[in-house]
PDB file of N, CA and C in Angstrom:
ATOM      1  N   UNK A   1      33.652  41.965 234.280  1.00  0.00           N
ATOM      2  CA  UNK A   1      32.360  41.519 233.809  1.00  0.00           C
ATOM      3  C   UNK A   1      31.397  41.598 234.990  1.00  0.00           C
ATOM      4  N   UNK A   2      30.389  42.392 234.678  1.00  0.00           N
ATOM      5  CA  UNK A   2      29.181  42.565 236.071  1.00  0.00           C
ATOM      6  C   UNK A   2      28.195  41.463 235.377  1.00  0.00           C
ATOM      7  N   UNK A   3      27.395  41.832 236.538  1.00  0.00           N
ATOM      8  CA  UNK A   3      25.533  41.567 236.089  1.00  0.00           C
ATOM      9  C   UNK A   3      25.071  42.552 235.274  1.00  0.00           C
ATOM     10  N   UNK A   4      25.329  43.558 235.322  1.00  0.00           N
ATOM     11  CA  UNK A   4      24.831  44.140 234.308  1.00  0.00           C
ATOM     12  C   UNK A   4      24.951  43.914 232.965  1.00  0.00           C
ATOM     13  N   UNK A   5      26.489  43.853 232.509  1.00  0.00           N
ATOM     14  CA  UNK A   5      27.263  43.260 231.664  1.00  0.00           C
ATOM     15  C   UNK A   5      26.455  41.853 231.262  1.00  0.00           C
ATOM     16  N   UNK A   6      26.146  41.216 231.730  1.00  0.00           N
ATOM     17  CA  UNK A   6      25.472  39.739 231.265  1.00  0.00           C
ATOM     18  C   UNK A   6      23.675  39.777 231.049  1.00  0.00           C
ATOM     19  N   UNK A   7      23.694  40.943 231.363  1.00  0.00           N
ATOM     20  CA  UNK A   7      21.976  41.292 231.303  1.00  0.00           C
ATOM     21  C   UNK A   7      22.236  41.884 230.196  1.00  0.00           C
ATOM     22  N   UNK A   8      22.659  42.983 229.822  1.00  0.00           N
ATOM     23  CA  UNK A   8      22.814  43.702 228.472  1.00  0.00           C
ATOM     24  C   UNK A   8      23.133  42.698 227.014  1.00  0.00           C
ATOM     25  N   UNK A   9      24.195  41.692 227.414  1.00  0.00           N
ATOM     26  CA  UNK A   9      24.601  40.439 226.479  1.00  0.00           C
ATOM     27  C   UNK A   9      23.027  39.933 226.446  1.00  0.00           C
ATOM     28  N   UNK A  10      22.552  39.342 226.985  1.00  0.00           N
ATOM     29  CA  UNK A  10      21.088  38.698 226.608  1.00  0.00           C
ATOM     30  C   UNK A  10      20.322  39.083 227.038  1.00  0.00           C
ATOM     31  N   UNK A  11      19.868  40.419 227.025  1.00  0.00           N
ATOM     32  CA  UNK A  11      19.176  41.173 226.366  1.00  0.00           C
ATOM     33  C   UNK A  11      18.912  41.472 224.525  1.00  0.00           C
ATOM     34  N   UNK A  12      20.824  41.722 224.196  1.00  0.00           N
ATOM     35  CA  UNK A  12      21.127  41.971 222.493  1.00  0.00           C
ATOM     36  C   UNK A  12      20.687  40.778 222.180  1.00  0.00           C
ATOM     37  N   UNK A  13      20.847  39.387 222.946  1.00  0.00           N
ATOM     38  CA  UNK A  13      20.709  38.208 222.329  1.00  0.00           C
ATOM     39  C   UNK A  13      19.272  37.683 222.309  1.00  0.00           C
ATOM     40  N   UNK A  14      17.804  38.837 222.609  1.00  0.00           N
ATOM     41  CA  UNK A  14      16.900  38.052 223.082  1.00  0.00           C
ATOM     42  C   UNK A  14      16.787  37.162 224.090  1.00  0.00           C
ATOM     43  N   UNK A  15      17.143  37.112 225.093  1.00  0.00           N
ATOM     44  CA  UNK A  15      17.370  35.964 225.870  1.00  0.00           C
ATOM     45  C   UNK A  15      16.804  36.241 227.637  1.00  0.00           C
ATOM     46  N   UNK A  16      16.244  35.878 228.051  1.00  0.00           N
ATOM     47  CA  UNK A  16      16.030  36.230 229.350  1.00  0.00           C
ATOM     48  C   UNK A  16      16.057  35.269 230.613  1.00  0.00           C
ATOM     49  N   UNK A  17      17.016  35.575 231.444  1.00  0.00           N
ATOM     50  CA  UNK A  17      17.375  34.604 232.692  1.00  0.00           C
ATOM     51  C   UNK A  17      16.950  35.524 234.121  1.00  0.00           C
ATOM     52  N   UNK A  18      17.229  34.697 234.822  1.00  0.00           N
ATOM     53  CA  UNK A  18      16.476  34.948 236.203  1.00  0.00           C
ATOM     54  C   UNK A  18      17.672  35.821 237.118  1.00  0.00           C
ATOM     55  N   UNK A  19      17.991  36.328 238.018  1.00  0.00           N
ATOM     56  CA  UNK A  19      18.425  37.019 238.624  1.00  0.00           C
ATOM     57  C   UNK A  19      19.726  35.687 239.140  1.00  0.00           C
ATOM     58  N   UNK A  20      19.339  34.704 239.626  1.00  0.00           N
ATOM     59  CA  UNK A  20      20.305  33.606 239.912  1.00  0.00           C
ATOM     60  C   UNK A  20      21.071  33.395 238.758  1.00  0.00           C
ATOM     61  N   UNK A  21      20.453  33.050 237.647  1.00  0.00           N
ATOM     62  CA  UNK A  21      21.027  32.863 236.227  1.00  0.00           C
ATOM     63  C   UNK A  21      21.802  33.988 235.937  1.00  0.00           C
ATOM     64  N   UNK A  22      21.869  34.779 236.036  1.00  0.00           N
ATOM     65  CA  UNK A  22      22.654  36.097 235.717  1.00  0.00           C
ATOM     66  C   UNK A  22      24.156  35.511 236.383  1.00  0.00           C
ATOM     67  N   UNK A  23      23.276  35.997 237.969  1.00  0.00           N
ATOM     68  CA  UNK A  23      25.013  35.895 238.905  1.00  0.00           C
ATOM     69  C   UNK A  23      26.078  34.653 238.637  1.00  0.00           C
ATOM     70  N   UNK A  24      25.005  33.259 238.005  1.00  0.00           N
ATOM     71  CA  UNK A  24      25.799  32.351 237.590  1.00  0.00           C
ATOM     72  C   UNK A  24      26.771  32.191 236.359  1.00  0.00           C
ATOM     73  N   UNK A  25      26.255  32.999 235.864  1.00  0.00           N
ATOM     74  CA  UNK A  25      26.618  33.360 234.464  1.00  0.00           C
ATOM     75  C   UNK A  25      27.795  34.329 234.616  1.00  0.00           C
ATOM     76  N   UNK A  26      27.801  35.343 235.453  1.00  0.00           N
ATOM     77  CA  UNK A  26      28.832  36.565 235.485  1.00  0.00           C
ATOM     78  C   UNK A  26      29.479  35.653 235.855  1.00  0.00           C
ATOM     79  N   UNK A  27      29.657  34.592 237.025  1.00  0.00           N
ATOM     80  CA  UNK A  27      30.847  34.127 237.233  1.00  0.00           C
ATOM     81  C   UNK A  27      31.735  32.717 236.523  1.00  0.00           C
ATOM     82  N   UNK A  28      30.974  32.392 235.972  1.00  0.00           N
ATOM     83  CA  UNK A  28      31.017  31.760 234.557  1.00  0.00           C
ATOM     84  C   UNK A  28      32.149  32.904 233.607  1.00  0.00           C
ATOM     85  N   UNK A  29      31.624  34.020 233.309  1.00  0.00           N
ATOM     86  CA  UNK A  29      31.809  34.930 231.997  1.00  0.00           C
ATOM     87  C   UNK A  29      32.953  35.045 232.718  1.00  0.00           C
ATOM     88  N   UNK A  30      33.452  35.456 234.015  1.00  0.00           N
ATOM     89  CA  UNK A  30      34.338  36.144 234.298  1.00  0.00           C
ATOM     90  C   UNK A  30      35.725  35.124 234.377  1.00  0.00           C
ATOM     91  N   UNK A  31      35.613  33.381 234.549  1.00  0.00           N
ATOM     92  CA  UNK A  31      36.699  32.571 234.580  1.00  0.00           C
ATOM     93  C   UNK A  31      36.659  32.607 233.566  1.00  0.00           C
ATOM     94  N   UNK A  32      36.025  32.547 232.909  1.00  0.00           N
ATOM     95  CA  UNK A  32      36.152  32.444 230.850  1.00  0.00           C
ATOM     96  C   UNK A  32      37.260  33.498 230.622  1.00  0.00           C
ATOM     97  N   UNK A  33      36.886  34.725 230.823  1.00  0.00           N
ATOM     98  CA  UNK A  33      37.834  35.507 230.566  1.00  0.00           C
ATOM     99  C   UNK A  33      38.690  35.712 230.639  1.00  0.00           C
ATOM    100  N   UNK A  34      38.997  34.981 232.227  1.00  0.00           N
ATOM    101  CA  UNK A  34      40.487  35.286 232.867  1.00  0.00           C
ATOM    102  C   UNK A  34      41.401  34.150 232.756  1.00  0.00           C
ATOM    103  N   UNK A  35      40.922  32.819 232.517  1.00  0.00           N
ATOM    104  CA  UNK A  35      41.656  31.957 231.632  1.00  0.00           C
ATOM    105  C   UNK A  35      41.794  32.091 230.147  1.00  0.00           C
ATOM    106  N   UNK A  36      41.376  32.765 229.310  1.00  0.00           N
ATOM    107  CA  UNK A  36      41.769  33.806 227.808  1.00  0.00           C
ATOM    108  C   UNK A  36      42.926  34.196 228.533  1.00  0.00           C
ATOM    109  N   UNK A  37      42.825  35.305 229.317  1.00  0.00           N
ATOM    110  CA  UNK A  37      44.297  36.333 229.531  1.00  0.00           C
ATOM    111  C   UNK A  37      45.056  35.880 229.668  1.00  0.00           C
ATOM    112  N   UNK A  38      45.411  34.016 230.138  1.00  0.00           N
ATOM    113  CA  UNK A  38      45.935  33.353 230.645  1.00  0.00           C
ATOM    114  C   UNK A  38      47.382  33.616 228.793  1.00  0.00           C
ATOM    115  N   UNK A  39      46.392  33.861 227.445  1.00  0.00           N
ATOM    116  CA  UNK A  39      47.630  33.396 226.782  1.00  0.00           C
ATOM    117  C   UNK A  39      47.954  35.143 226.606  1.00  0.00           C
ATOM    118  N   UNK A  40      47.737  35.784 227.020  1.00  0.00           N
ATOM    119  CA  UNK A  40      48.746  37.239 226.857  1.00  0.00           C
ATOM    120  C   UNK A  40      49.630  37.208 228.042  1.00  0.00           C
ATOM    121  N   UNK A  41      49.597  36.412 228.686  1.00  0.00           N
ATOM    122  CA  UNK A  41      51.031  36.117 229.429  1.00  0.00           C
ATOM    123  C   UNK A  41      51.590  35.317 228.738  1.00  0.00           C
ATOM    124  N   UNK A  42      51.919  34.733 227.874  1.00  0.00           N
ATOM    125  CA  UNK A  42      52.599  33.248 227.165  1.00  0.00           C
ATOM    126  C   UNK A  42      53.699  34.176 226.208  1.00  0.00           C
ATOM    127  N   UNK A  43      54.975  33.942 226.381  1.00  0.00           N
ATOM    128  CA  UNK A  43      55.979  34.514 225.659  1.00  0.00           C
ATOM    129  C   UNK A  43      55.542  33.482 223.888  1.00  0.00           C
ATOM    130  N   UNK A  44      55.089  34.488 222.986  1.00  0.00           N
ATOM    131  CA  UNK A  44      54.895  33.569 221.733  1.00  0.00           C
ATOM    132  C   UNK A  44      55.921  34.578 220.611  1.00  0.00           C
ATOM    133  N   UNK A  45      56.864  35.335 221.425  1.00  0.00           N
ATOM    134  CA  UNK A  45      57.432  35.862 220.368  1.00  0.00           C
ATOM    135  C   UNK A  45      58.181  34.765 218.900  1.00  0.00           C
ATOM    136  N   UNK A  46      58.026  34.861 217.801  1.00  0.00           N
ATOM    137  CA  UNK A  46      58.795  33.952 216.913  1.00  0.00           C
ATOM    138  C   UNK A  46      57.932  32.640 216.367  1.00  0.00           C
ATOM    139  N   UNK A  47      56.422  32.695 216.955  1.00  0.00           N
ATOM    140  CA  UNK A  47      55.459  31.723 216.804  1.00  0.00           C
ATOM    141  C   UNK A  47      54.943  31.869 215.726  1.00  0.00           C
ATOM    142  N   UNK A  48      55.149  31.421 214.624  1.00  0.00           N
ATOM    143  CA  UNK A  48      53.546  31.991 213.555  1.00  0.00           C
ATOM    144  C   UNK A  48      52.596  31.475 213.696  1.00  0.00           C
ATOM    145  N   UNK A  49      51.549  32.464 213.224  1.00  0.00           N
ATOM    146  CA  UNK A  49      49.634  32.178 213.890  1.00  0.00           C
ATOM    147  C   UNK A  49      49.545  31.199 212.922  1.00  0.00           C
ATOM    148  N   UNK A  50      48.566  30.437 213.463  1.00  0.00           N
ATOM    149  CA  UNK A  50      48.296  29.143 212.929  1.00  0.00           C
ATOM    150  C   UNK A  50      46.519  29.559 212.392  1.00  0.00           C
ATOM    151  N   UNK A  51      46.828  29.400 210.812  1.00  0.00           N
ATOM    152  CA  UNK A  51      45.243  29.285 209.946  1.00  0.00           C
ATOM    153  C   UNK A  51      44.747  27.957 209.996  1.00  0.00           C
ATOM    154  N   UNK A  52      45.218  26.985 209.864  1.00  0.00           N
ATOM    155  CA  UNK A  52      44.628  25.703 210.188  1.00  0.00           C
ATOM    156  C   UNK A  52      45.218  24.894 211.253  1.00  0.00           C
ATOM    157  N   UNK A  53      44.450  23.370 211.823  1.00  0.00           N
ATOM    158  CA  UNK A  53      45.109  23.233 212.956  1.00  0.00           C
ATOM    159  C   UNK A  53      45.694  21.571 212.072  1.00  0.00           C
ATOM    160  N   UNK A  54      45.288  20.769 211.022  1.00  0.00           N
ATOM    161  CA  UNK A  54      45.383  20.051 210.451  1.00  0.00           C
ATOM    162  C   UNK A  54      46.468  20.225 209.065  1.00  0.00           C
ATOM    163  N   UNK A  55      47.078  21.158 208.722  1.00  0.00           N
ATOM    164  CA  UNK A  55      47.683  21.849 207.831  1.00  0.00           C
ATOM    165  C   UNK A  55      47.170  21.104 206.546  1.00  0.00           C
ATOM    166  N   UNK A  56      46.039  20.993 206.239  1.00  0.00           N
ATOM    167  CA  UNK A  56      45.173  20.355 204.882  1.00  0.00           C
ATOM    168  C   UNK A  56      45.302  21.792 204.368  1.00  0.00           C
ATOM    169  N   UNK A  57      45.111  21.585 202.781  1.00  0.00           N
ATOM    170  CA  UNK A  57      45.174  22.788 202.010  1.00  0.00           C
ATOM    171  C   UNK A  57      44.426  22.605 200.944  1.00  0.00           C
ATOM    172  N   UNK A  58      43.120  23.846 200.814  1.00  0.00           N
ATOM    173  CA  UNK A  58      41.916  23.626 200.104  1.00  0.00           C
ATOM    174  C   UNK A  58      42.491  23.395 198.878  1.00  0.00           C
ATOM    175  N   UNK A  59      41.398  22.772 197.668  1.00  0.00           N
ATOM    176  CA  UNK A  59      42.197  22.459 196.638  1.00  0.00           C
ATOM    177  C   UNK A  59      40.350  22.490 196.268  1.00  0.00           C
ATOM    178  N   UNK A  60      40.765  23.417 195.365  1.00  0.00           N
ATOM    179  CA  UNK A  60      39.118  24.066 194.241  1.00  0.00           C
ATOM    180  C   UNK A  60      39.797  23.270 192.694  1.00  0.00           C
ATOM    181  N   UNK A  61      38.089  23.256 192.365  1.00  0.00           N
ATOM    182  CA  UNK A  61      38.498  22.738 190.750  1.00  0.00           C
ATOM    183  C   UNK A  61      38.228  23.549 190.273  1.00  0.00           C
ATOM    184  N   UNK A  62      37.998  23.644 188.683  1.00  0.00           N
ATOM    185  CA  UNK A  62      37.800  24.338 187.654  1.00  0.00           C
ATOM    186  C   UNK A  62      36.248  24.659 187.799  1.00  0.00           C
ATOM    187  N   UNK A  63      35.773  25.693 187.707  1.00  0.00           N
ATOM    188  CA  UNK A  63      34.514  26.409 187.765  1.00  0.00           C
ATOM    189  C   UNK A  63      34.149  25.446 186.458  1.00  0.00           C
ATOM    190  N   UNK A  64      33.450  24.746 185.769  1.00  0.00           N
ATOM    191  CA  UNK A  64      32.718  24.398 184.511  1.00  0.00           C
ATOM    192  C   UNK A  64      31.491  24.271 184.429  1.00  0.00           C
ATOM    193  N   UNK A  65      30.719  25.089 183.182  1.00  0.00           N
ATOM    194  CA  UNK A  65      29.625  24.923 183.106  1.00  0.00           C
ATOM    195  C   UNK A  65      28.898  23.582 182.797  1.00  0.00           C
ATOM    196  N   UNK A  66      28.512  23.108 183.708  1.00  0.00           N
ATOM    197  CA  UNK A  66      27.127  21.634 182.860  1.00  0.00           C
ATOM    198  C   UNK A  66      26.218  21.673 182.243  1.00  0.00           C
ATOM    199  N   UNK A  67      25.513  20.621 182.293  1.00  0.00           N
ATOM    200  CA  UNK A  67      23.839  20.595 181.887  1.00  0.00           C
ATOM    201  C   UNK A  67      23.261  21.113 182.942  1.00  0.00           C
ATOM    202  N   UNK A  68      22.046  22.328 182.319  1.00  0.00           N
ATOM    203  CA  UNK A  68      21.703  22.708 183.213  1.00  0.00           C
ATOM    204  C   UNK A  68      20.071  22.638 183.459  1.00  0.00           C
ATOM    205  N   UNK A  69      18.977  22.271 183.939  1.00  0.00           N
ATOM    206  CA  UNK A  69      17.322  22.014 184.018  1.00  0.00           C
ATOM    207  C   UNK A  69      16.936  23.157 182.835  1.00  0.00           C
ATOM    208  N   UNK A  70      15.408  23.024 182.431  1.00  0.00           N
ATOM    209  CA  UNK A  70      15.331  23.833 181.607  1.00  0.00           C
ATOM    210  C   UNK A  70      13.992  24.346 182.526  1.00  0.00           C
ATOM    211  N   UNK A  71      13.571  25.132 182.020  1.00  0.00           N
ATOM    212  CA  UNK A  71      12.669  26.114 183.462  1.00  0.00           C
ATOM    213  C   UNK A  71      11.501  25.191 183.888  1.00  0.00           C
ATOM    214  N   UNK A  72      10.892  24.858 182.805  1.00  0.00           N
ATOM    215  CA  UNK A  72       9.995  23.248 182.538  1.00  0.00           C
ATOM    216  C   UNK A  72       9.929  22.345 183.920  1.00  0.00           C
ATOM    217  N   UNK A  73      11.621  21.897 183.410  1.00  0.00           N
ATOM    218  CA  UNK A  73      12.187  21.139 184.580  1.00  0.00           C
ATOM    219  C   UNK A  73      12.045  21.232 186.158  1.00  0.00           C
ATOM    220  N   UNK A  74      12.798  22.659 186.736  1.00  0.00           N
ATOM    221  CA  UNK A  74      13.047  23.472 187.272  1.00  0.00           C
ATOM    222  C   UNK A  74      11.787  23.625 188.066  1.00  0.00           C
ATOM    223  N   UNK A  75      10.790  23.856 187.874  1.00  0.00           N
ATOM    224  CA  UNK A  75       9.140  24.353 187.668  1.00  0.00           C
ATOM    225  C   UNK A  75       8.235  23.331 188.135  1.00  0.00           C
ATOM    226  N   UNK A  76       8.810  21.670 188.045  1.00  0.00           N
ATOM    227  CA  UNK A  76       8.051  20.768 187.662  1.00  0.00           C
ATOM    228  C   UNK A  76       7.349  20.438 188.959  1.00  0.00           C
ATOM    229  N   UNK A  77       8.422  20.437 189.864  1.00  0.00           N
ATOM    230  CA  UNK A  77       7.398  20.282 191.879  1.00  0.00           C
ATOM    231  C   UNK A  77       7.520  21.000 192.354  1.00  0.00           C
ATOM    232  N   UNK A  78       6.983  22.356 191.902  1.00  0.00           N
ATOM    233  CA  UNK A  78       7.032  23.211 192.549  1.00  0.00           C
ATOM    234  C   UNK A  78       5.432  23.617 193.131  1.00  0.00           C
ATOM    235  N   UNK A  79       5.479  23.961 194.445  1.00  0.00           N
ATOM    236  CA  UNK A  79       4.161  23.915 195.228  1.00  0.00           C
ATOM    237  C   UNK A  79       3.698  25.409 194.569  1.00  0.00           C
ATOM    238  N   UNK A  80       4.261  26.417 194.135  1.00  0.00           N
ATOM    239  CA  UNK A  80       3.803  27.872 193.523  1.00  0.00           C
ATOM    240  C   UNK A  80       4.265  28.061 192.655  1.00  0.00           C
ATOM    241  N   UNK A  81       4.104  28.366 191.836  1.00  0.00           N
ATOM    242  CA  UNK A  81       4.607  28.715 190.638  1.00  0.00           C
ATOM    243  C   UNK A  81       3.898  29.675 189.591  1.00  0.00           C
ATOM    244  N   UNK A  82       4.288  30.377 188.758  1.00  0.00           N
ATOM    245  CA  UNK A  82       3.805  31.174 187.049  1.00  0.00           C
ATOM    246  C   UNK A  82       4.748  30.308 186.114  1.00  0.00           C
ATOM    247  N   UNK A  83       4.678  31.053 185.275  1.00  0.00           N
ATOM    248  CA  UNK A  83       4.983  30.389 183.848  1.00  0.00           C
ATOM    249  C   UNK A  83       7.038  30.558 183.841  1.00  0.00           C
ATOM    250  N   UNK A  84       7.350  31.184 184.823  1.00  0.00           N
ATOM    251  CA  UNK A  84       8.642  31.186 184.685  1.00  0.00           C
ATOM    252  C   UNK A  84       9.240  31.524 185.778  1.00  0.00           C
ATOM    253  N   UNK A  85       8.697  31.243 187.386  1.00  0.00           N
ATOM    254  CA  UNK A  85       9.237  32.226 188.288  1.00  0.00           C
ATOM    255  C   UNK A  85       8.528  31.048 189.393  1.00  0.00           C
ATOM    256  N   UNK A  86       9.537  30.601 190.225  1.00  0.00           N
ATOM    257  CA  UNK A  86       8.992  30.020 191.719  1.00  0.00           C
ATOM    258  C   UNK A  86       8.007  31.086 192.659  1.00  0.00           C
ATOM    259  N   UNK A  87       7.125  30.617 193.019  1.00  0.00           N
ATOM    260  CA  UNK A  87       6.287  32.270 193.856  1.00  0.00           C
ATOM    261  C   UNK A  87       6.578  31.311 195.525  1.00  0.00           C
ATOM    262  N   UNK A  88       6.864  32.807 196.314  1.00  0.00           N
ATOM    263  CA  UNK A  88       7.278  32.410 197.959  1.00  0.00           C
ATOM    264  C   UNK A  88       6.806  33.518 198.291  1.00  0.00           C
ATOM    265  N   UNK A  89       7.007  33.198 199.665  1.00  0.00           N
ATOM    266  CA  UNK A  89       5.807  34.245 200.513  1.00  0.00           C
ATOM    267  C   UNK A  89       6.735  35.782 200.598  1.00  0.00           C
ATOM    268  N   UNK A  90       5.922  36.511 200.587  1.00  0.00           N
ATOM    269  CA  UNK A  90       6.494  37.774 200.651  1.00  0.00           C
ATOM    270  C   UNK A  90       7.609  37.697 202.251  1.00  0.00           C
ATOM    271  N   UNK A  91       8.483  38.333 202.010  1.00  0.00           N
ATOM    272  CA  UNK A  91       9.680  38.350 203.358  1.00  0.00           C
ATOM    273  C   UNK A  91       9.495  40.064 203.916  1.00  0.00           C
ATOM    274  N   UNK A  92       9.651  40.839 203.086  1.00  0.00           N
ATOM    275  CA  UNK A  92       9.978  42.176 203.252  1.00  0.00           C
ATOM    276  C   UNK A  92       8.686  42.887 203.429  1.00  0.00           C
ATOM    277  N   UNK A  93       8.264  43.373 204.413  1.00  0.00           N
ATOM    278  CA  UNK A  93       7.216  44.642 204.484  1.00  0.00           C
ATOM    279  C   UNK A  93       6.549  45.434 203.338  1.00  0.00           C
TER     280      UNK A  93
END
């Protein structure tokens, strides 16, 4: 991991630090990393990967339809509105 390497990272991230901030950061990025490698030395042959760390197990209900607003409803505080459609600010070009 360089300075360069940590300039290019926040850069993609929008982000801009000072020349000190960088070098602090590479050496930051670089114990980060090298304590990671720390577990590809770890004999885990026979381990299974672990999906949760609490072994809770999701439990979904039945999809059912309710009562549902009627557009009226739906419509009623709404700061923009037409006769059947919430209005929001344009997003897309």
């Amino acid at each position: 991991m360089t300075s360069n390497d940590i300039a290019r990272i926040a850069e993609l991230a929008r982000l801009q630090f000072s020349e000190e901030e960088i070098a602090a950061f590479t050496n930051e990025f670089i114990r980060i990393v090298d304590y990671v490698g720390t577990i590809a030395s770890l004999n885990l042959e026979g381990v299974e990967p672990m999906t949760t760390v609490s072994g809770a197990v999701n439990v979904s209900r039945e999809d059912v339809a309710g009562e549902c607003l009627t557009s009226e409803e739906a419509l009623s505080n709404a700061p923009r509105k037409n006769e059947a459609f919430f209005k929001v600010p344009k997003v897309l070009g």
